[in-house]
N, C-alpha and C. Protein backbone atom coordinates (compact mmCIF):
# COMPACT_ATOMS: atom_id res chain seq x y z
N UNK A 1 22.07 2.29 -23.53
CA UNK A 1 21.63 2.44 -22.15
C UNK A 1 20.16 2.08 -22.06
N UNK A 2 19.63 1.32 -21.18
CA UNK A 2 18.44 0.75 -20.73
C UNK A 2 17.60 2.25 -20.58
N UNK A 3 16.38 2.33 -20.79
CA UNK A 3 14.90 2.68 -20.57
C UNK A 3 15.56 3.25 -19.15
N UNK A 4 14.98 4.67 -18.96
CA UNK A 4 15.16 5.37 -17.49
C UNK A 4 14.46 4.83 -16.50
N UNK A 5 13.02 4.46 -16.94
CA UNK A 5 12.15 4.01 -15.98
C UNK A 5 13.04 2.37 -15.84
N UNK A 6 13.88 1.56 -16.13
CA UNK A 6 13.98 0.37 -16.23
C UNK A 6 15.51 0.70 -14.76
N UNK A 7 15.74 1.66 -15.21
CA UNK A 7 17.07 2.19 -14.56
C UNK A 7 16.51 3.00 -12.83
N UNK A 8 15.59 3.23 -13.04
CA UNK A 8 15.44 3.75 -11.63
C UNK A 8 14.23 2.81 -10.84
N UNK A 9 13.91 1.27 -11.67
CA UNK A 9 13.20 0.72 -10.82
C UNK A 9 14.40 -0.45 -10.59
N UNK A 10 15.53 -0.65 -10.82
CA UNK A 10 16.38 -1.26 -10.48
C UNK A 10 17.48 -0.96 -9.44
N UNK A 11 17.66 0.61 -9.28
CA UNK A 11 18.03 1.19 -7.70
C UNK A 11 17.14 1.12 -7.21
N UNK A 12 15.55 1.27 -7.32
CA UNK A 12 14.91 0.85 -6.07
C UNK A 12 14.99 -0.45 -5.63
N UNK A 13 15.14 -1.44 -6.76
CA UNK A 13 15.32 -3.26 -6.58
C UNK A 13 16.60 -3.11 -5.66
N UNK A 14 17.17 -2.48 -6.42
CA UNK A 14 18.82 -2.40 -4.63
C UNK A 14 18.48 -2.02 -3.46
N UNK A 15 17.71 -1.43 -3.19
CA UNK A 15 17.79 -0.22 -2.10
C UNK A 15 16.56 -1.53 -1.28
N UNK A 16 15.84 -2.18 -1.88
CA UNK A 16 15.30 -3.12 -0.94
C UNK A 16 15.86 -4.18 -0.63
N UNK A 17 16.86 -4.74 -1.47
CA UNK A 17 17.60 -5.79 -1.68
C UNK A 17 18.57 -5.39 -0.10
N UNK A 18 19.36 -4.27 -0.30
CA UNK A 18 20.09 -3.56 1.20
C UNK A 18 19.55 -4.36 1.82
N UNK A 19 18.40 -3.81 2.37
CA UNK A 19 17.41 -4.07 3.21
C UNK A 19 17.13 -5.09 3.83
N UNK A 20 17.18 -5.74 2.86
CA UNK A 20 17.30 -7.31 3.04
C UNK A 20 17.99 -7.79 3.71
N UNK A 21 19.54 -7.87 2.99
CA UNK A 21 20.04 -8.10 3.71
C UNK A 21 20.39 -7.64 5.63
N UNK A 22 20.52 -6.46 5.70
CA UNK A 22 20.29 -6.18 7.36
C UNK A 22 19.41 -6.89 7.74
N UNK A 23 18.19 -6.84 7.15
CA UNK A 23 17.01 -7.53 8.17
C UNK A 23 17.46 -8.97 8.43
N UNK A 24 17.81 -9.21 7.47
CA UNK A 24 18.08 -11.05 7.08
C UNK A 24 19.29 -11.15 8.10
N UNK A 25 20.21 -10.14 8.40
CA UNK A 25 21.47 -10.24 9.25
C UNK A 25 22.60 -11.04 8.44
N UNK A 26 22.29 -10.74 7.20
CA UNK A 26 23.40 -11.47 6.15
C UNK A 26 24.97 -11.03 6.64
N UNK A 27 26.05 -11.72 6.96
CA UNK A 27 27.03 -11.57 7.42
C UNK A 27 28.11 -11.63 6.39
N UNK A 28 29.24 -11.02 6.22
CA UNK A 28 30.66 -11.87 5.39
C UNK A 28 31.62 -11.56 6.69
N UNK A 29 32.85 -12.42 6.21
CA UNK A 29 33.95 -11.86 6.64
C UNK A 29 34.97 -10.66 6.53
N UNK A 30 35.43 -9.79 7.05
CA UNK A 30 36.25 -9.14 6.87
C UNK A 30 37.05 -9.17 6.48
N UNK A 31 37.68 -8.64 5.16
CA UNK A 31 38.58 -9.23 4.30
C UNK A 31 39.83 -9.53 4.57
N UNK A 32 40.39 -8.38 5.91
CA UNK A 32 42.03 -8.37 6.57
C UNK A 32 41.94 -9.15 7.52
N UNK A 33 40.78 -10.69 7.65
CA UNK A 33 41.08 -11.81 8.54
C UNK A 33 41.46 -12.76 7.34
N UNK A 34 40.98 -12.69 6.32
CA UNK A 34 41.14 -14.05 5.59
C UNK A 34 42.39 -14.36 4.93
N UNK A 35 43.80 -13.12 4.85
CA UNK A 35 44.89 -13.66 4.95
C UNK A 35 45.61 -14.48 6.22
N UNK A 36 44.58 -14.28 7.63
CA UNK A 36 45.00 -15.24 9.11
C UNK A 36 44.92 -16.50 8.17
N UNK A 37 43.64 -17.01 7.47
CA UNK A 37 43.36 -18.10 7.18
C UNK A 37 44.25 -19.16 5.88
N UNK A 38 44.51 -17.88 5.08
CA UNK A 38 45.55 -18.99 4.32
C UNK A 38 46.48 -19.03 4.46
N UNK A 39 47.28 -18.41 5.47
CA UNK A 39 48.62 -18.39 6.26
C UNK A 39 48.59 -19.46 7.04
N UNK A 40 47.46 -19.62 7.76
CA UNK A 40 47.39 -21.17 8.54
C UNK A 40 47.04 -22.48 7.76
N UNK A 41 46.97 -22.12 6.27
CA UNK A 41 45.66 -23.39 5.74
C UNK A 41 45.04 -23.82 6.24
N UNK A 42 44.04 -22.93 7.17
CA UNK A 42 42.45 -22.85 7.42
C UNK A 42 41.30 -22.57 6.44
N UNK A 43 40.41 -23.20 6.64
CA UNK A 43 39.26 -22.81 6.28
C UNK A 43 38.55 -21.69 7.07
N UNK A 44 38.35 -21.14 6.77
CA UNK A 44 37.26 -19.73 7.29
C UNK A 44 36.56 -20.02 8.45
N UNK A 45 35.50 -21.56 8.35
CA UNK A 45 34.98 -22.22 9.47
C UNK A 45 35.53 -22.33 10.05
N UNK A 46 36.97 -23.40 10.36
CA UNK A 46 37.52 -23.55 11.32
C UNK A 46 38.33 -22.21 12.26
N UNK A 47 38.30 -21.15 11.37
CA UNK A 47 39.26 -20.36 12.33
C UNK A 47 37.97 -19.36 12.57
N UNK A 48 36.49 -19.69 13.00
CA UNK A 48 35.65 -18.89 13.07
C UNK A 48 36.18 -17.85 14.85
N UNK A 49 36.96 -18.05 15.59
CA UNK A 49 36.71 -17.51 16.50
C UNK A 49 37.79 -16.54 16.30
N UNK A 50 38.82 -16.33 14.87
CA UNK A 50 39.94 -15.09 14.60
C UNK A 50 38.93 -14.09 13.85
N UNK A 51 37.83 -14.93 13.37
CA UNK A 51 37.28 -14.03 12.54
C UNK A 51 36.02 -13.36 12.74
N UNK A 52 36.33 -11.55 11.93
CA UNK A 52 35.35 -10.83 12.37
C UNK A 52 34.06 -10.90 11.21
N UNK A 53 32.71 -10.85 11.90
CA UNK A 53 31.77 -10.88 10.92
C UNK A 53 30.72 -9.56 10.52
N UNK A 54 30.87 -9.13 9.65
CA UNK A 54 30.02 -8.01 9.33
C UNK A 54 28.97 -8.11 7.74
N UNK A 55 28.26 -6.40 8.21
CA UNK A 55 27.57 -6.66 6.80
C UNK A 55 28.50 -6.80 6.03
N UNK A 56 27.91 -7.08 4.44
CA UNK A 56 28.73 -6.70 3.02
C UNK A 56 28.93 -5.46 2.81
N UNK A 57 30.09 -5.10 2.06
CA UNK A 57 30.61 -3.82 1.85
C UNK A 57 29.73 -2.97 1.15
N UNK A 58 29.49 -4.26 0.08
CA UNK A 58 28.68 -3.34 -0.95
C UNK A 58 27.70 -4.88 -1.78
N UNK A 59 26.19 -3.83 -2.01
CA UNK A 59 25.47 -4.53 -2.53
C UNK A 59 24.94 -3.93 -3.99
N UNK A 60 24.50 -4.81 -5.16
CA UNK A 60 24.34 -4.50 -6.19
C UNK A 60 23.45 -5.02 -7.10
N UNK A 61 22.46 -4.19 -8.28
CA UNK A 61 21.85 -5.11 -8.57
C UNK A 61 22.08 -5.21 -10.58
N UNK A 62 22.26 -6.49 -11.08
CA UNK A 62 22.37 -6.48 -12.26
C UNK A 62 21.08 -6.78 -13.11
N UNK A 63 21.67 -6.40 -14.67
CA UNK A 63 20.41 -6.85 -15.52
C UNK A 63 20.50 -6.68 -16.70
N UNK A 64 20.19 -7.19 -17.54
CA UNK A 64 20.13 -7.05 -19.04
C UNK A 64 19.86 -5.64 -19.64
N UNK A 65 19.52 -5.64 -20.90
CA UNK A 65 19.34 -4.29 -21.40
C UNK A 65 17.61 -4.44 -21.23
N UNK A 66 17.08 -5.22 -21.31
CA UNK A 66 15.68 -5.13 -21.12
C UNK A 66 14.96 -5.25 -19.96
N UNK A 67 15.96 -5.49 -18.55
CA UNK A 67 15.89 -6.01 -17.08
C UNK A 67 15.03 -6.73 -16.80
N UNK A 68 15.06 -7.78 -18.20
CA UNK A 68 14.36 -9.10 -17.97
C UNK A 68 15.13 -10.15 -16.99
N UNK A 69 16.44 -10.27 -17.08
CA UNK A 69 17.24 -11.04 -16.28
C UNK A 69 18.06 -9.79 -15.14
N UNK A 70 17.17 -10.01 -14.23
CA UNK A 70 17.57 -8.75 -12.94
C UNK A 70 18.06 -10.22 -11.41
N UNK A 71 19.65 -9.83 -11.19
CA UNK A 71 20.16 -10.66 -9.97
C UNK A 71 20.75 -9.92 -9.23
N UNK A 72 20.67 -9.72 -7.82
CA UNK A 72 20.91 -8.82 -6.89
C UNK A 72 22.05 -9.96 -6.06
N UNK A 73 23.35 -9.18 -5.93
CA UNK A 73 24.60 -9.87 -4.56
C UNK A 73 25.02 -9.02 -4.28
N UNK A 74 26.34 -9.31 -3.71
CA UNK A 74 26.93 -8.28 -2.47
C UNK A 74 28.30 -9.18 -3.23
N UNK A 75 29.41 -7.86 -2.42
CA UNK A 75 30.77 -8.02 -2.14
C UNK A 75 31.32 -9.83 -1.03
N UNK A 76 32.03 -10.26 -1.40
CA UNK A 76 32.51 -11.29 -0.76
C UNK A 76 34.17 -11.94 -1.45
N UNK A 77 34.71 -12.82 -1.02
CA UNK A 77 35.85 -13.26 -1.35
C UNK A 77 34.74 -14.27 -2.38
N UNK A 78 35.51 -14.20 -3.36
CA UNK A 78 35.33 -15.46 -4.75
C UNK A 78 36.78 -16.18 -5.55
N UNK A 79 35.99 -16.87 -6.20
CA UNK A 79 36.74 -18.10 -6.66
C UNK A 79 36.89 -18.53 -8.12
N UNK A 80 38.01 -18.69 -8.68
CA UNK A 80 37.68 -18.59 -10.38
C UNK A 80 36.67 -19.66 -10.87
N UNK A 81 36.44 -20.69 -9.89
CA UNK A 81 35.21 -21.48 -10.13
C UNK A 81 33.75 -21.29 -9.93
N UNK A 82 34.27 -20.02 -9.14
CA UNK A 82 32.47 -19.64 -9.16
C UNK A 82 31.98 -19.07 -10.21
N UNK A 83 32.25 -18.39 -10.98
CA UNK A 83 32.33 -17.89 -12.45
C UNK A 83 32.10 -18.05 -13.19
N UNK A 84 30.65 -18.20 -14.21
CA UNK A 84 30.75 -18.41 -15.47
C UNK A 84 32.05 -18.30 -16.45
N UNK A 85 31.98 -19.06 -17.18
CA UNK A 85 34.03 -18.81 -18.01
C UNK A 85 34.13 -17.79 -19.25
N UNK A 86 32.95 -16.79 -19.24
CA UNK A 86 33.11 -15.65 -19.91
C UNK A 86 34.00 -14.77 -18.61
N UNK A 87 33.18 -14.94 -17.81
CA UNK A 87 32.99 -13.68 -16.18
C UNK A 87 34.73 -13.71 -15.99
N UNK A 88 34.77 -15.09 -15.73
CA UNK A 88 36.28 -15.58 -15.15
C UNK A 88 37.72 -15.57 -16.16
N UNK A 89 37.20 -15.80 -17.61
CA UNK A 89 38.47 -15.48 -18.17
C UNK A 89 38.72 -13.95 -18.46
N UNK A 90 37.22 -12.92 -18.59
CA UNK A 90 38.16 -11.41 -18.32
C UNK A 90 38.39 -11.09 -17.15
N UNK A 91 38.02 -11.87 -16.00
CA UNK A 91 38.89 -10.89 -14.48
C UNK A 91 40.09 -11.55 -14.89
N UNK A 92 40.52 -12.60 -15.31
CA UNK A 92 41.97 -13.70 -15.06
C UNK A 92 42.83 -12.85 -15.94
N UNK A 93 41.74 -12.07 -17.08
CA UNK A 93 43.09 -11.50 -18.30
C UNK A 93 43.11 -9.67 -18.08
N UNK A 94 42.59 -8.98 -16.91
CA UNK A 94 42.68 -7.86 -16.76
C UNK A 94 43.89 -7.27 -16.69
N UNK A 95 44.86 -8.01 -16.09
CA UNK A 95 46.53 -8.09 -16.30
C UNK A 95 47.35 -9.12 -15.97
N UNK A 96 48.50 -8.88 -16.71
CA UNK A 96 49.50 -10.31 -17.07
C UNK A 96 49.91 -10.67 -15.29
N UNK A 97 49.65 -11.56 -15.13
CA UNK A 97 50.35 -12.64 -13.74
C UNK A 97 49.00 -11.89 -13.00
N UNK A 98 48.29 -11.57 -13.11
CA UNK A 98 46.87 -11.27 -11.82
C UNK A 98 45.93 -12.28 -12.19
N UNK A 99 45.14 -12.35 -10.97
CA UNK A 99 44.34 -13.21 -11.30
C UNK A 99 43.32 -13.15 -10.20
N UNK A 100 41.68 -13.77 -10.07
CA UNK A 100 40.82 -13.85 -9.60
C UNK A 100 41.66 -14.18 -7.72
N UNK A 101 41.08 -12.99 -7.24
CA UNK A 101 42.03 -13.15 -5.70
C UNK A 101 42.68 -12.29 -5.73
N UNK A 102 43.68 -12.01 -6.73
CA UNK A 102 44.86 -10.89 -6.65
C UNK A 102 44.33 -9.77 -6.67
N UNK A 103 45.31 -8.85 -5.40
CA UNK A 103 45.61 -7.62 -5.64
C UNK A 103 45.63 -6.76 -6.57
N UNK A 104 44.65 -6.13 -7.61
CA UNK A 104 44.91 -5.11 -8.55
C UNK A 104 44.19 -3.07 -8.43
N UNK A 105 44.86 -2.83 -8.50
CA UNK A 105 44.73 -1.11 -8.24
C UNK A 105 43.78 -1.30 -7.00
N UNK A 106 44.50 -1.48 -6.02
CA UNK A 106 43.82 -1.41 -4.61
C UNK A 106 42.75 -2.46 -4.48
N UNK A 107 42.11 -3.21 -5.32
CA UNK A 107 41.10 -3.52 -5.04
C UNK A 107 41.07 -5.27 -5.06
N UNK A 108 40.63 -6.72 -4.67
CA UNK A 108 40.87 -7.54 -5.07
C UNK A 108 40.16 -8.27 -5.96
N UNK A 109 40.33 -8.42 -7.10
CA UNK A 109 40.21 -9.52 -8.29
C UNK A 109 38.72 -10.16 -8.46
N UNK A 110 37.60 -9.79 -8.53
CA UNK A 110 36.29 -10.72 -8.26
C UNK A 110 35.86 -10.77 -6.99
N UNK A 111 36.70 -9.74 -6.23
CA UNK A 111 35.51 -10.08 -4.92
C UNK A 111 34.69 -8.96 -4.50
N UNK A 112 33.97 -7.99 -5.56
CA UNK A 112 33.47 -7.25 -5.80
C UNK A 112 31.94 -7.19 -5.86
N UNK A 113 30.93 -6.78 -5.67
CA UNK A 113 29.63 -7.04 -5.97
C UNK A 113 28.96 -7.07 -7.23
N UNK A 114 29.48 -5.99 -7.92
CA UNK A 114 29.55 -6.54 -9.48
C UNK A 114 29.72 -7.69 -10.25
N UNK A 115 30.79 -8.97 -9.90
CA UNK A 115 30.98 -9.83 -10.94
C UNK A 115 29.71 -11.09 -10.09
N UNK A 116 29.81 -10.79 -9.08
CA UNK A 116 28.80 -11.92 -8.21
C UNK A 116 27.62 -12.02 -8.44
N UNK A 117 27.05 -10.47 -8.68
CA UNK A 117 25.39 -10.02 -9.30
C UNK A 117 25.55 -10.50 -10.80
N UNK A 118 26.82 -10.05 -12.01
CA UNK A 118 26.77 -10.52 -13.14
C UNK A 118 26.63 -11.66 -13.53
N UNK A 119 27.62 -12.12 -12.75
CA UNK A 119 27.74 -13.95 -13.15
C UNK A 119 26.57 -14.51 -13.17
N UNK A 120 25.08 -14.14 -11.52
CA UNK A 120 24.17 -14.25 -11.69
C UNK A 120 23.29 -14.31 -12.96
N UNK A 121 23.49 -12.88 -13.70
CA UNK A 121 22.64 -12.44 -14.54
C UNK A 121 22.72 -13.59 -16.28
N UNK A 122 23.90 -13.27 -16.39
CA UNK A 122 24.39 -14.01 -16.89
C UNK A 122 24.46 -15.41 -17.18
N UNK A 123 24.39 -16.23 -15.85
CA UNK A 123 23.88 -17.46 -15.76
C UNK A 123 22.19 -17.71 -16.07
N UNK A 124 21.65 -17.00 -15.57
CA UNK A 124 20.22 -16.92 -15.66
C UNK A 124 19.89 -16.89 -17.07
N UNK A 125 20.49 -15.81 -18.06
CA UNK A 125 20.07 -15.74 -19.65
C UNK A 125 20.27 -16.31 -20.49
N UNK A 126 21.51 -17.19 -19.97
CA UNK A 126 22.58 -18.46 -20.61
C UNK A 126 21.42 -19.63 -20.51
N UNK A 127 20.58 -19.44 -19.09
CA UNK A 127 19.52 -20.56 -18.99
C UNK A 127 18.42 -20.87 -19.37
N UNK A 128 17.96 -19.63 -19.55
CA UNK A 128 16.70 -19.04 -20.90
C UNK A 128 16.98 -19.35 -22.22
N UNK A 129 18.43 -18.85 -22.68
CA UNK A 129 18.14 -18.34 -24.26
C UNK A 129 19.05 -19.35 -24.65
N UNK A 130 20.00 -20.18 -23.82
CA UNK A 130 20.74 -21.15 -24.39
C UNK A 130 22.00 -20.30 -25.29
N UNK A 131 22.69 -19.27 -24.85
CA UNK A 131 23.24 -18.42 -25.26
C UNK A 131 24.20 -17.43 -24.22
N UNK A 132 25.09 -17.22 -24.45
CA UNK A 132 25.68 -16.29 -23.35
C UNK A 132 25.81 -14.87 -23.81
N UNK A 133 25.41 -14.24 -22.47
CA UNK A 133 25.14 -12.63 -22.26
C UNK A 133 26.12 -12.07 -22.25
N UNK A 134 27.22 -11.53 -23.52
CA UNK A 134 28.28 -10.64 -23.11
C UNK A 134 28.40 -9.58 -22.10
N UNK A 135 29.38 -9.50 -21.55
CA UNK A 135 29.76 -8.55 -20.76
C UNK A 135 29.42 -7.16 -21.09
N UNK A 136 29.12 -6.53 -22.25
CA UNK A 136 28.87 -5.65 -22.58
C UNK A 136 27.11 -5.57 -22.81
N UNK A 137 26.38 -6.61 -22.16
CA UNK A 137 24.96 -6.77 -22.05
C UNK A 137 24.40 -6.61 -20.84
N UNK A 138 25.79 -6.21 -19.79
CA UNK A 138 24.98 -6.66 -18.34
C UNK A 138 24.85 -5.02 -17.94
N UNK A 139 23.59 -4.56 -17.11
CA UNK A 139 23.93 -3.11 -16.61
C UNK A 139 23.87 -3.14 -15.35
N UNK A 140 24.00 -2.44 -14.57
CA UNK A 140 24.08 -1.90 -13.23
C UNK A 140 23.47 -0.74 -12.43
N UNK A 141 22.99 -1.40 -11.35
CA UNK A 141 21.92 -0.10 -10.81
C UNK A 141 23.29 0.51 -10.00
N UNK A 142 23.11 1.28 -9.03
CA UNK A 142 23.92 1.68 -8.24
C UNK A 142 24.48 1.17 -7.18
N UNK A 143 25.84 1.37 -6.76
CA UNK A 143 26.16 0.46 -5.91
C UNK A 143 25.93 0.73 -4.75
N UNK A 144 25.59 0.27 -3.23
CA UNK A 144 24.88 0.98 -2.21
C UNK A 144 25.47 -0.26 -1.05
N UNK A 145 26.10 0.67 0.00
CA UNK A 145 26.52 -0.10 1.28
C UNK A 145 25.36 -0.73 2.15
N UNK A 146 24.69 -1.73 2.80
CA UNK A 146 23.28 -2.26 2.45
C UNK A 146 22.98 -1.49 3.90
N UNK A 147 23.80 -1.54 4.86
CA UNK A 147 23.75 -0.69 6.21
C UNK A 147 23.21 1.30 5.96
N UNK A 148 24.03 1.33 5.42
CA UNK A 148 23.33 3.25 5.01
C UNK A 148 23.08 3.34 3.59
N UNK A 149 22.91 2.73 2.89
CA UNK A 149 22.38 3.28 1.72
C UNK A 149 23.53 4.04 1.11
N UNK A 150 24.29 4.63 1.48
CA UNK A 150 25.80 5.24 0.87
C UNK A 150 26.39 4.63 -0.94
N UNK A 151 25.99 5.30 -1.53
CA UNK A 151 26.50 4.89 -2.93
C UNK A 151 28.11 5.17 -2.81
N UNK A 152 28.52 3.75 -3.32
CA UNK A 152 29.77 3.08 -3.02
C UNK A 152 30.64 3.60 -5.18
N UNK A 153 31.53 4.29 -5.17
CA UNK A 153 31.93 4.40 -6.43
C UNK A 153 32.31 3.10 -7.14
N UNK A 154 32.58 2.69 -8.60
CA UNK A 154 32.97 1.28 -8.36
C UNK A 154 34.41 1.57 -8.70
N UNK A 155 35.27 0.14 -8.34
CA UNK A 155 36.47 0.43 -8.69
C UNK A 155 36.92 0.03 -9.85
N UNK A 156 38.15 0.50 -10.11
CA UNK A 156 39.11 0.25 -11.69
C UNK A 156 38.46 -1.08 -12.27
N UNK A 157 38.77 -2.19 -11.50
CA UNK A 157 38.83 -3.24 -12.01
C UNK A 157 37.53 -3.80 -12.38
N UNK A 158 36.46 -3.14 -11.88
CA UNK A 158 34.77 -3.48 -12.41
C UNK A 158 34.81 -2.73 -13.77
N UNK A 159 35.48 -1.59 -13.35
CA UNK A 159 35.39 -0.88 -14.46
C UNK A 159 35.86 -1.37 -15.84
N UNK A 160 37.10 -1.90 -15.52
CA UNK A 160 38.07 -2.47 -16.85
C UNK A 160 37.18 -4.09 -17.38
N UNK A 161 36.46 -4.30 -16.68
CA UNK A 161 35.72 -5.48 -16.61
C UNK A 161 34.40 -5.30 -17.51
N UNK A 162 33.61 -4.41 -17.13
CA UNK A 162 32.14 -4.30 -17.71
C UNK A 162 31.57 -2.93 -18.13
N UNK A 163 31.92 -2.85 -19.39
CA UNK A 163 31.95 -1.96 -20.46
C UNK A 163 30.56 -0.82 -20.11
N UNK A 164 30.10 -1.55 -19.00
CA UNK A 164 29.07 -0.44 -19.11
C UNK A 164 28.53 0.31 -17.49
N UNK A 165 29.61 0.02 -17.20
CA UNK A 165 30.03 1.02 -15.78
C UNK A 165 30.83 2.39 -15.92
């Protein structure tokens, strides 16, 4: 476990990051429109007037054990290509026939704020050290709804994901 002081200046790095976003008016979609969209084979753009836009559910900030490589995202729908191919082959192998998108213990597959902030982190240290940051290197400040500040629990599948949640 990271340095305390390293750990409580990285919930404050969230708690402004929130912030941010509201001020910034950062928007996603609501997740129970974007089955309208692949039922129609729409794009998201085009069916902008079915769809509702709000903050992110949840925002988060990642970082190494030394929180030299610190990347702050939010919750959104993702893609097994957005993914570094450490990130993407353990959401793809969390269980047999699931996969990045799918439905698992309530929750869906990578579209979490966790793997979006990791992949970040991850990419970033891969870009430094010419080396990739196991999953068991990345930590996590707290997770926080960016609208109230509300620490968000994480779910199963972050959990089964990154050894140090």
């Amino acid at each position: 476990m990271p340095d305390r002081t390293i750990v409580e200046k990285k919930n404050r790095h969230n708690e402004a990051y929130c912030q941010k976003l509201v001020n910034d008016n950062v928007l996603v979609t609501r997740m129970e429109y974007l089955p309208v969209c692949k039922k129609t084979k729409s794009s998201k753009t085009s069916y902008k007037h079915n769809v509702i836009w709000d903050y992110p559910a949840v925002a988060i900030t990642s970082y190494d054990f030394n929180g030299n490589y610190t990347r702050s995202n939010y919750s959104r729908a993702a893609y097994d290509s957005s993914y570094n191919a450490v990130l993407a082959n353990r959401l793809n192998t969390l269980q047999k026939k699931k996969c990045i998108g799918d439905i698992r213990k309530g929750n869906k597959i990578g579209h979490c704020a966790e793997p979006h902030a990791a992949n970040q982190t991850m990419n970033a240290y891969r870009k430094a050290k010419n080396k990739d940051l196991p999953l068991n290197g990345v930590y996590f400040s707290l997770a926080l709804r960016p609208r109230t500040k509300e620490v968000i629990p994480t779910c199963q599948n972050c959990k089964d994901t990154f050894p140090n949640l």
